[in-house]
Protein backbone atom coordinates (compact mmCIF):
# COMPACT_ATOMS: atom_id res chain seq x y z
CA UNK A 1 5.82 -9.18 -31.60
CA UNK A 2 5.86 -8.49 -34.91
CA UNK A 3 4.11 -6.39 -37.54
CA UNK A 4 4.31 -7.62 -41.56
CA UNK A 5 2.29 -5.13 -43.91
CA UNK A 6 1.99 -6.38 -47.38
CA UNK A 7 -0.50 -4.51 -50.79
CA UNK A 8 1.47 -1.81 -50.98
CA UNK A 9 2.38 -0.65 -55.43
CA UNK A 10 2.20 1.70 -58.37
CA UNK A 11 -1.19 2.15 -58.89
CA UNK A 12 -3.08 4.95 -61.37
CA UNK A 13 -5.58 7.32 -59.84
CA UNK A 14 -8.98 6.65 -59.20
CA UNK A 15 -7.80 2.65 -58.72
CA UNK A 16 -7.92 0.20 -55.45
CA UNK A 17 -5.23 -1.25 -53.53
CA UNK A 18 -5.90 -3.69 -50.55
CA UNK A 19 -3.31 -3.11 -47.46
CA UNK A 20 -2.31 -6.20 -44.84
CA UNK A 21 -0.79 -6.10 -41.62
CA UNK A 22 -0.25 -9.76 -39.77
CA UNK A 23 0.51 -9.58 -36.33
CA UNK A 24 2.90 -12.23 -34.73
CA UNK A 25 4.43 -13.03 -31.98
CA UNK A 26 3.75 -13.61 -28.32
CA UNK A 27 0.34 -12.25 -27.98
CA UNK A 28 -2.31 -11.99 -25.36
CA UNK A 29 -4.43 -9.95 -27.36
CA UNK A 30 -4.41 -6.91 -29.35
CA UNK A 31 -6.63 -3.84 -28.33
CA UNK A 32 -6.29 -1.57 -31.42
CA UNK A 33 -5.04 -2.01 -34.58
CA UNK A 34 -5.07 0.95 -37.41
CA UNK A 35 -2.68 2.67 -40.17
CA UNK A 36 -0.79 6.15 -40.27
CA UNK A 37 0.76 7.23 -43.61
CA UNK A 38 3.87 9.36 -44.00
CA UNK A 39 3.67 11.93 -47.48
CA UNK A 40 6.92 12.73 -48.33
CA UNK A 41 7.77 16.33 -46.56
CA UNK A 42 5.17 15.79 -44.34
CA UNK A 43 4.33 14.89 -41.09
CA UNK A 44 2.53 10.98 -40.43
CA UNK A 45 -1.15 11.33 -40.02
CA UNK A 46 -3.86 9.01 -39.21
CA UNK A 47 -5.77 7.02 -41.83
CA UNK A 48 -7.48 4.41 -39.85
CA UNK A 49 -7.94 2.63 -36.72
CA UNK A 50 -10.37 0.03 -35.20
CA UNK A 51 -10.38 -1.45 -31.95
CA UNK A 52 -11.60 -4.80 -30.43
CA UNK A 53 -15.11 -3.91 -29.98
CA UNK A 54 -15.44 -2.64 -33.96
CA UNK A 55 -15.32 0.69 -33.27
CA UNK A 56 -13.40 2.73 -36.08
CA UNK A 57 -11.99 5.91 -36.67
CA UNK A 58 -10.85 7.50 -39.57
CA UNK A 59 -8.92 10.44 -41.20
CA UNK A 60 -10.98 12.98 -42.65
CA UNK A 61 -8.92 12.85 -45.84
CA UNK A 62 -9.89 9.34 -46.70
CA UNK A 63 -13.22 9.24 -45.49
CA UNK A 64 -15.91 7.69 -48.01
CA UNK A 65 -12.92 6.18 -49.96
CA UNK A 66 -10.98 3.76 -47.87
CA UNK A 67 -12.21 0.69 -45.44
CA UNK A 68 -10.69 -0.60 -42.54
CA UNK A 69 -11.40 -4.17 -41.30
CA UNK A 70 -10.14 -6.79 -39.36
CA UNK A 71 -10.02 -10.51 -39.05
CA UNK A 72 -9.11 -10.82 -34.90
CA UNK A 73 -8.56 -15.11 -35.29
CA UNK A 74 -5.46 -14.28 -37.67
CA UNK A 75 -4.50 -11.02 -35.86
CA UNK A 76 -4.94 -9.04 -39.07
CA UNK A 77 -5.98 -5.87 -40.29
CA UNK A 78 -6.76 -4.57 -43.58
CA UNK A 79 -7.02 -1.29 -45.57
CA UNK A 80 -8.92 -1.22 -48.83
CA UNK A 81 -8.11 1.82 -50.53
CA UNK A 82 -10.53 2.85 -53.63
CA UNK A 83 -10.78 6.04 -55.39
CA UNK A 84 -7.34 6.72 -54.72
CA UNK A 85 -5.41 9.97 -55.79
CA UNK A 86 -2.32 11.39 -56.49
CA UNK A 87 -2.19 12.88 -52.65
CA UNK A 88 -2.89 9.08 -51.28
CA UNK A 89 1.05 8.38 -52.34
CA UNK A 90 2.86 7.64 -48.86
CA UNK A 91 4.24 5.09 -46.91
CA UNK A 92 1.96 3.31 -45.01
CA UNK A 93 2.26 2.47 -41.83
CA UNK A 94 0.56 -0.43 -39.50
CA UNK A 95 0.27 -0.20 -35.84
CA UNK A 96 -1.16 -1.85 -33.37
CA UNK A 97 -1.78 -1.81 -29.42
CA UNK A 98 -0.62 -5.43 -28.49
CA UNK A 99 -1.32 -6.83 -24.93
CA UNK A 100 1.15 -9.29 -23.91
CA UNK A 101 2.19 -11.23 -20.32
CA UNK A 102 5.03 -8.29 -20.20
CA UNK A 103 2.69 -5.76 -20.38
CA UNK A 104 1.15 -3.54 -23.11
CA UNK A 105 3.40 -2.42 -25.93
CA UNK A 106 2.80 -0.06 -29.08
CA UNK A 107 4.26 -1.42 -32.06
CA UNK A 108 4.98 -0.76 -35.83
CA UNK A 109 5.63 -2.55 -39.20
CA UNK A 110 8.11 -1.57 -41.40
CA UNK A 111 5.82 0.61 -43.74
CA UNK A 112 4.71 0.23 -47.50
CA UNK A 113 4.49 2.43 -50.22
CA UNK A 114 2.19 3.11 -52.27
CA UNK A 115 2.14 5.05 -54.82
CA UNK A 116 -0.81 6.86 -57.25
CA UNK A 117 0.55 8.06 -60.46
CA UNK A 118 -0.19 8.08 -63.81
């Protein structure tokens, strides 16, 4: 399985970005799919999760200002980000909880950066 986040850029504060993360692979299905960002000298934190049944969870930090959806026929989440600020710049991070005949596995894409700067 396989995790391929795309969105990630330079944009100036206050703008929008749109985050994607395609999962691939051999998949049964996928329980939980979400993003964690990772602030340089700090420590990854949650930004946003949602499960099968629609339930969603997010950071307090980004609450109000960034959406989480997901399209479960393509195996895809996405992360609009609006109102963005300076403190937003990371690298983000997509996991998700994949079932597959092998068992359940927790995996990770490769991360994107954005970046808020004027």
């Amino acid at each position: 399985v396989q995790l391929q986040a795309s969105g990630g850029g330079l944009v100036q504060p206050g703008g929008s970005l749109r985050l994607s993360c395609a999962a691939s692979g051999s998949i049964f299905s996928i329980d939980s799919m979400g993003w964690y960002r990772r602030a340089p000298g700090k420590q990854r934190e949650l930004v946003a999760t949602i499960v099968s049944g629609g339930s969603i969870n997010y950071g307090d930090s980004v609450k109000g200002r960034f959406t989480i959806s997901r399209d479960n026929a393509k195996n895809t989440v996405y992360l609009q980000m609006n109102s963005l600020k300076p403190e937003d710049t990371a690298v983000y991070y997509c996991n998700a909880w994949v079932r597959t005949l092998n068992g359940d596995f927790d995996y990770w894409g490769q991360g994107t950066l954005v970046t808020v700067s004027s």
